[in-house]
Protein backbone atom coordinates (compact mmCIF):
# COMPACT_ATOMS: atom_id res chain seq x y z
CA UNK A 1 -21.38 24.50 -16.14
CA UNK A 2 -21.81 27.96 -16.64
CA UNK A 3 -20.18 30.39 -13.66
CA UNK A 4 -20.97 33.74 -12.46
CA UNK A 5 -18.33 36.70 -12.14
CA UNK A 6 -17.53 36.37 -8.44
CA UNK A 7 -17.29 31.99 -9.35
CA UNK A 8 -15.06 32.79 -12.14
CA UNK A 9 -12.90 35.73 -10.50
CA UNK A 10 -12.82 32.98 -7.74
CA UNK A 11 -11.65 29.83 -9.43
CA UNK A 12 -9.38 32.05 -11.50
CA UNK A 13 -7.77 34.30 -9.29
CA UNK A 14 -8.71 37.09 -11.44
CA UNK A 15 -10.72 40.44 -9.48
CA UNK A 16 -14.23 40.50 -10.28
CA UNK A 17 -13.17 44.67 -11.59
CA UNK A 18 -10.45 43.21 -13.54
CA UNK A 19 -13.26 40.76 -15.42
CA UNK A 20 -15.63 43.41 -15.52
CA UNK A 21 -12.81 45.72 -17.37
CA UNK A 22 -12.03 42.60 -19.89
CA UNK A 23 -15.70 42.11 -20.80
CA UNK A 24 -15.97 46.36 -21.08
CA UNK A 25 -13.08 46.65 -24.11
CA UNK A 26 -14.20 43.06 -25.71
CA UNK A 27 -11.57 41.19 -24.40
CA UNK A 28 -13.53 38.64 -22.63
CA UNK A 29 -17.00 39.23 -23.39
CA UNK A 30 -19.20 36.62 -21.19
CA UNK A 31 -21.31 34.00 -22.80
CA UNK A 32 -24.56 35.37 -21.18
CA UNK A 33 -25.73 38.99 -19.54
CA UNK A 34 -28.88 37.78 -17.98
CA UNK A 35 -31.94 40.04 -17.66
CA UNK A 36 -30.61 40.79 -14.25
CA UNK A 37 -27.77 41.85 -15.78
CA UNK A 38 -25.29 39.10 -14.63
CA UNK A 39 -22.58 37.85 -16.07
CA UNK A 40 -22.10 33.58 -17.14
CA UNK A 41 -19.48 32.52 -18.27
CA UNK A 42 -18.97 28.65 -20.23
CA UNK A 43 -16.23 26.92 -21.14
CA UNK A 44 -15.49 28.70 -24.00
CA UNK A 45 -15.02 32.05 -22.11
CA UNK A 46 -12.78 29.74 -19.12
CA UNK A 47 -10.09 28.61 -22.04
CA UNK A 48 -10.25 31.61 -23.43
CA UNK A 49 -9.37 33.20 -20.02
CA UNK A 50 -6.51 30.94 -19.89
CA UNK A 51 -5.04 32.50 -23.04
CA UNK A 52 -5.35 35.79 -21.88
CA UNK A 53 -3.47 35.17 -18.49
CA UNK A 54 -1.28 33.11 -20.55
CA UNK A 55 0.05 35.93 -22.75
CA UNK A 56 -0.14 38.20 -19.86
CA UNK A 57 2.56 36.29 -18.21
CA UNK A 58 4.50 36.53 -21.10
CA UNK A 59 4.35 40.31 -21.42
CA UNK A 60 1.96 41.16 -23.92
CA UNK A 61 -0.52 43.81 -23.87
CA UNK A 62 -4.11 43.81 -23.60
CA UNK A 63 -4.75 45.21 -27.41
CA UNK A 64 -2.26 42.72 -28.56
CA UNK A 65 -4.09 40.31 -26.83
CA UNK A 66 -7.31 40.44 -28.08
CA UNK A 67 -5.28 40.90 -32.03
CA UNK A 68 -3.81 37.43 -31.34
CA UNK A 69 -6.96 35.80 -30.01
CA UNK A 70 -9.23 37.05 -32.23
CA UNK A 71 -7.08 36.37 -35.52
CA UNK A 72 -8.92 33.72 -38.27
CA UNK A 73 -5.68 31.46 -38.05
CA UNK A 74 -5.55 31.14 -34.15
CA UNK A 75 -5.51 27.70 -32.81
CA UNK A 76 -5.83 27.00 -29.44
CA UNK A 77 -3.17 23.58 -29.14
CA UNK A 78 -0.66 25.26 -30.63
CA UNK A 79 -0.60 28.64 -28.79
CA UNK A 80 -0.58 26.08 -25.69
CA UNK A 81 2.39 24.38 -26.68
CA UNK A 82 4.39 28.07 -27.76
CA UNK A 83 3.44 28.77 -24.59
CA UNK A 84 4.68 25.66 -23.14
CA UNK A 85 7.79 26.22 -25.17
CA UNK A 86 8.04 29.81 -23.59
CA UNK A 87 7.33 28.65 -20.18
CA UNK A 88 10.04 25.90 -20.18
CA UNK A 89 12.86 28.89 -21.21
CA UNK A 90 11.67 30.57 -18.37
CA UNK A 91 11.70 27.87 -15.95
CA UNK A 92 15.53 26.92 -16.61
CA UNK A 93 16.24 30.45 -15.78
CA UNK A 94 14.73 30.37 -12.47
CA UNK A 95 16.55 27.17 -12.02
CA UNK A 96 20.30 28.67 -12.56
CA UNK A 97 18.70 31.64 -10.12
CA UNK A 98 17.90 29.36 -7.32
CA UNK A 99 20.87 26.95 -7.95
CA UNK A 100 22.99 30.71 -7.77
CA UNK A 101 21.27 31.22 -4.71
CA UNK A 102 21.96 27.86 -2.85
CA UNK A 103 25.51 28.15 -3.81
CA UNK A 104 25.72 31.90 -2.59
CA UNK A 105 23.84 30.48 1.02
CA UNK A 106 26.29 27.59 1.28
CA UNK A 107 29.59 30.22 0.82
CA UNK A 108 28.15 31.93 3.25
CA UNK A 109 27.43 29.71 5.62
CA UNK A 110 31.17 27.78 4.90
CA UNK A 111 32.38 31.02 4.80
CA UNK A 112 34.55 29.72 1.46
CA UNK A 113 35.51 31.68 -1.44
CA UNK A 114 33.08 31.51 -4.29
CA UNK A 115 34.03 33.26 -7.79
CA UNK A 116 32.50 36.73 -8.34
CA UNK A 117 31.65 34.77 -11.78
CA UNK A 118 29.76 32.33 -9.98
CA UNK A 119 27.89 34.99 -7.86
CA UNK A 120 26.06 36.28 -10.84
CA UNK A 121 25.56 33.00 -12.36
CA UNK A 122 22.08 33.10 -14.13
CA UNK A 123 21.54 36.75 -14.63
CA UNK A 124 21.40 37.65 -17.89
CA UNK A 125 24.03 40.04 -19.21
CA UNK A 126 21.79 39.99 -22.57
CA UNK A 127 18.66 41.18 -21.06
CA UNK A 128 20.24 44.73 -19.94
CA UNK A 129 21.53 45.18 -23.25
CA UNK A 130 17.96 44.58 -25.08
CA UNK A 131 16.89 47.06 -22.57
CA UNK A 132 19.59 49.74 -23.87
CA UNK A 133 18.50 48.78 -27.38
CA UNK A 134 15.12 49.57 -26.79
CA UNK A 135 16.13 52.58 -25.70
CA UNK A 136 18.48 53.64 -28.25
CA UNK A 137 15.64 52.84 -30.67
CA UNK A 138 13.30 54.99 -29.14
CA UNK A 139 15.77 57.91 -28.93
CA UNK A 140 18.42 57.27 -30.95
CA UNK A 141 21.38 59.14 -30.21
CA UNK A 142 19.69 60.87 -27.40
CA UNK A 143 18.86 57.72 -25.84
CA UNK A 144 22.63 56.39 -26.48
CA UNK A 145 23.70 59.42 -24.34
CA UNK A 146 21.49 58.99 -21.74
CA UNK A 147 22.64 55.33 -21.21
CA UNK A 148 26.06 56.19 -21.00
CA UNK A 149 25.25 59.13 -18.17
CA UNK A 150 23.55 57.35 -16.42
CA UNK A 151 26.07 54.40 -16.63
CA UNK A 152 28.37 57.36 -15.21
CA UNK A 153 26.49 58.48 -12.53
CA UNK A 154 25.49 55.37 -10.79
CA UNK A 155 29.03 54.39 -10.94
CA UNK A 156 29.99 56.57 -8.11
CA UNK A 157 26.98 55.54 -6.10
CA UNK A 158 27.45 53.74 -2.82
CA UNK A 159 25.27 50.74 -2.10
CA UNK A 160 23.56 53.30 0.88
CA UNK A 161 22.91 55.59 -2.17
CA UNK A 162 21.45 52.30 -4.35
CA UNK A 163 19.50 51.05 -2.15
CA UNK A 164 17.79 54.21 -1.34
CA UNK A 165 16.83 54.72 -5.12
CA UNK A 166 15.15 51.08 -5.15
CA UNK A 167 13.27 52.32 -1.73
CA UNK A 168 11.92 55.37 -3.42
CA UNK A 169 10.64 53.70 -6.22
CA UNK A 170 9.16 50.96 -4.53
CA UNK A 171 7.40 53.52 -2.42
CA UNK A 172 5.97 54.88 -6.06
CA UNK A 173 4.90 51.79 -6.91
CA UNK A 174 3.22 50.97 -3.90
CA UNK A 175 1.50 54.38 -3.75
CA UNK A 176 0.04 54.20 -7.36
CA UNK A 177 -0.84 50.60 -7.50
CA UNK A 178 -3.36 51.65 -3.88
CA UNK A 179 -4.36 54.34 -5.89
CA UNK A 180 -5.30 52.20 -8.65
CA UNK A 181 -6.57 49.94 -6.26
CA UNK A 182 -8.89 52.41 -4.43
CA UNK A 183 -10.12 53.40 -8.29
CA UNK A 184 -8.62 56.58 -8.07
CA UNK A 185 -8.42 58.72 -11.64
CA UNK A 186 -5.15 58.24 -13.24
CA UNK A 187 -5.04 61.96 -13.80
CA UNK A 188 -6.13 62.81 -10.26
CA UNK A 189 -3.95 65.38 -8.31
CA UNK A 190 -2.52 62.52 -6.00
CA UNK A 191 -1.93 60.36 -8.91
CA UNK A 192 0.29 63.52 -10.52
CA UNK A 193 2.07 64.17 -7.17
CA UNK A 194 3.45 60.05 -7.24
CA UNK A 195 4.52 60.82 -10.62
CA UNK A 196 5.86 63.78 -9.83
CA UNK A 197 8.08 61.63 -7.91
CA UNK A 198 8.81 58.82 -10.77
CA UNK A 199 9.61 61.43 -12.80
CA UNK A 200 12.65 62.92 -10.82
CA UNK A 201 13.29 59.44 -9.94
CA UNK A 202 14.08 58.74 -13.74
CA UNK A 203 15.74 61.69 -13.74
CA UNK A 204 18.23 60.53 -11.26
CA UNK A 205 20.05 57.99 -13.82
CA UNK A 206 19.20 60.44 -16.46
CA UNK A 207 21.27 63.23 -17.87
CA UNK A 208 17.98 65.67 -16.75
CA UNK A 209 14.41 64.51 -16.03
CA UNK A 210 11.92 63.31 -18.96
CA UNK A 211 10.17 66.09 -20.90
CA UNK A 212 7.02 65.13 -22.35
CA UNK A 213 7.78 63.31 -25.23
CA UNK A 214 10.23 61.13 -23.40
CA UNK A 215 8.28 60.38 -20.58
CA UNK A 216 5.38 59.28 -22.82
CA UNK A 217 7.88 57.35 -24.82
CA UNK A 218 9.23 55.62 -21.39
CA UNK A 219 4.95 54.53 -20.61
CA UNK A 220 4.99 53.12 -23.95
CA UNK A 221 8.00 50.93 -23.43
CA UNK A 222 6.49 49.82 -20.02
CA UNK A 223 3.64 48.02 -21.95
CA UNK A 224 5.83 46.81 -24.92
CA UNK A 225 8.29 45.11 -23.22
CA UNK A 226 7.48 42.28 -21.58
CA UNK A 227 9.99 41.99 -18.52
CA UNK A 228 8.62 45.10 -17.80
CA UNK A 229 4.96 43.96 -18.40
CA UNK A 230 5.83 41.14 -16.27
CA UNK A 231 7.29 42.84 -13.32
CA UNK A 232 3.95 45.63 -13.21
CA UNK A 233 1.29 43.35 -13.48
CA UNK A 234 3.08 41.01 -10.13
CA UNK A 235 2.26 44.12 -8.41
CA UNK A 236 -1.54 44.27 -9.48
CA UNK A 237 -3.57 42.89 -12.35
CA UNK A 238 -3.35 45.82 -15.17
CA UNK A 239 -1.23 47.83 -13.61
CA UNK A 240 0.93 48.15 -16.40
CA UNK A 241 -1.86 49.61 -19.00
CA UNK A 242 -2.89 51.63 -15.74
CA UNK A 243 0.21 53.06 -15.09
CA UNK A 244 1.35 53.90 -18.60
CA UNK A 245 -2.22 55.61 -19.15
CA UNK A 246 -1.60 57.52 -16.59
CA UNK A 247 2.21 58.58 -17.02
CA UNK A 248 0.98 59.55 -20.76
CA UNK A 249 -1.47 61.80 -19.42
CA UNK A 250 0.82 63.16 -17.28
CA UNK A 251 2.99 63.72 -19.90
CA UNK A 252 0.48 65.60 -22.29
CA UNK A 253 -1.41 67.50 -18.68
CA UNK A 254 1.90 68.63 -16.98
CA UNK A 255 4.63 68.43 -19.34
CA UNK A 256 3.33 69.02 -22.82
């Protein structure tokens, strides 16, 4: 059965502008324009759908994407089972989370001692500290120095003073993502004024705010790693290659 874009973005869960971008850089190109210029889409184009969203909940980009898909030696079965593989890592994680959580509600509620071990029980030291390696590998010794300032400065923070920093960039996010949303230009003066913001919000934890090369280097790491990947694209499909474009512009317009 072949579907239209508004039946696919439907049974998917995937904006009809989103579909419209894949099928505009060749990521998922439909199986039929017909002559009155709509879009079908067969099975083919459905599993191949699946892939994408697949790897986009694992973090990868949209170029990398189409590399892996589009490679002679891809086979479908097994990049479901990697996946599967991935997916099952994942889940135990959110397992010790929630179990975490149900032990931190139930001290509460007892109002019992529980172990400041046990209160952190499934986060993962290790993922901070690929973040910092990123980092250092980007910048090197500059980088190393910026991690330690900023480990420094937030020290002295009170939680008033953390949870205000989490406000303001949620605030960020929220205002780019609507002006994604709302198709605005990523180089657009309101666009520039939000990142005006991000950018003295980095430089909060920062020993001074990015200059251009950094904060170009910082958009790049938003669409190579993939917890951040991840956490961009839960606020709106392609946020993350939205966002990025747009800080890199920044970066060359304002800062270069």
């Amino acid at each position: 059965m072949r579907r239209t874009v508004k039946q696919l973005a439907k049974t998917s869960g995937v904006s009809v502008r989103t579909l419209h971008h894949y099928h505009a850089i060749g990521l998922l190109v439909p199986a039929e324009v017909g002559s009155n210029g709509y879009r079908y889409y067969g099975r083919a184009q459905l599993l191949r759908l699946q892939q994408i969203l697949f790897f986009r909940e694992l973090g990868f980009e949209l170029a990398r994407i189409a590399t892996v898909l589009d490679a002679p030696g891809f086979e479908l079965k097994a990049a479901l089972l990697e996946h599967r593989s991935h997916f099952e890592e994942r889940l135990g994680q959110l397992h010790r989370l929630i179990r975490t959580i149900d032990q931190t509600v139930a001290t509460l509620d007892e109002d019992n001692a529980m172990n400041d071990h046990s209160l952190f029980d499934g986060f993962d030291a290790a993922r901070q500290a690929t973040y910092e390696a990123e980092v250092k590998r980007r910048y090197g010794a500059h980088g190393e120095r910026g991690i330690e300032h900023a480990r420094r400065s937030m020290s002295t923070w009170t939680a008033d003073d953390r949870t205000a920093f989490i406000d303001e960039l949620r605030s960020i996010e929220a205002g780019l993502a609507q002006a994604m949303a709302d198709g605005e230009p990523n180089d657009s003066p309101q666009v520039h004024a939000l990142l005006d913001r991000h950018r003295a919000w980095v430089g909060r934890s920062w020993p001074k705010p990015p200059d251009a090369a950094a904060y170009a280097g910082l958009a790049d790491m938003y669409v190579s790693h993939p917890d951040f990947v991840a956490r961009y694209e839960a606020i709106g499909a392609g946020f993350a290659d939205w966002l990025a474009s747009a800080m890199r512009d920044y970066a060359s317009s304002r800062l270069g």
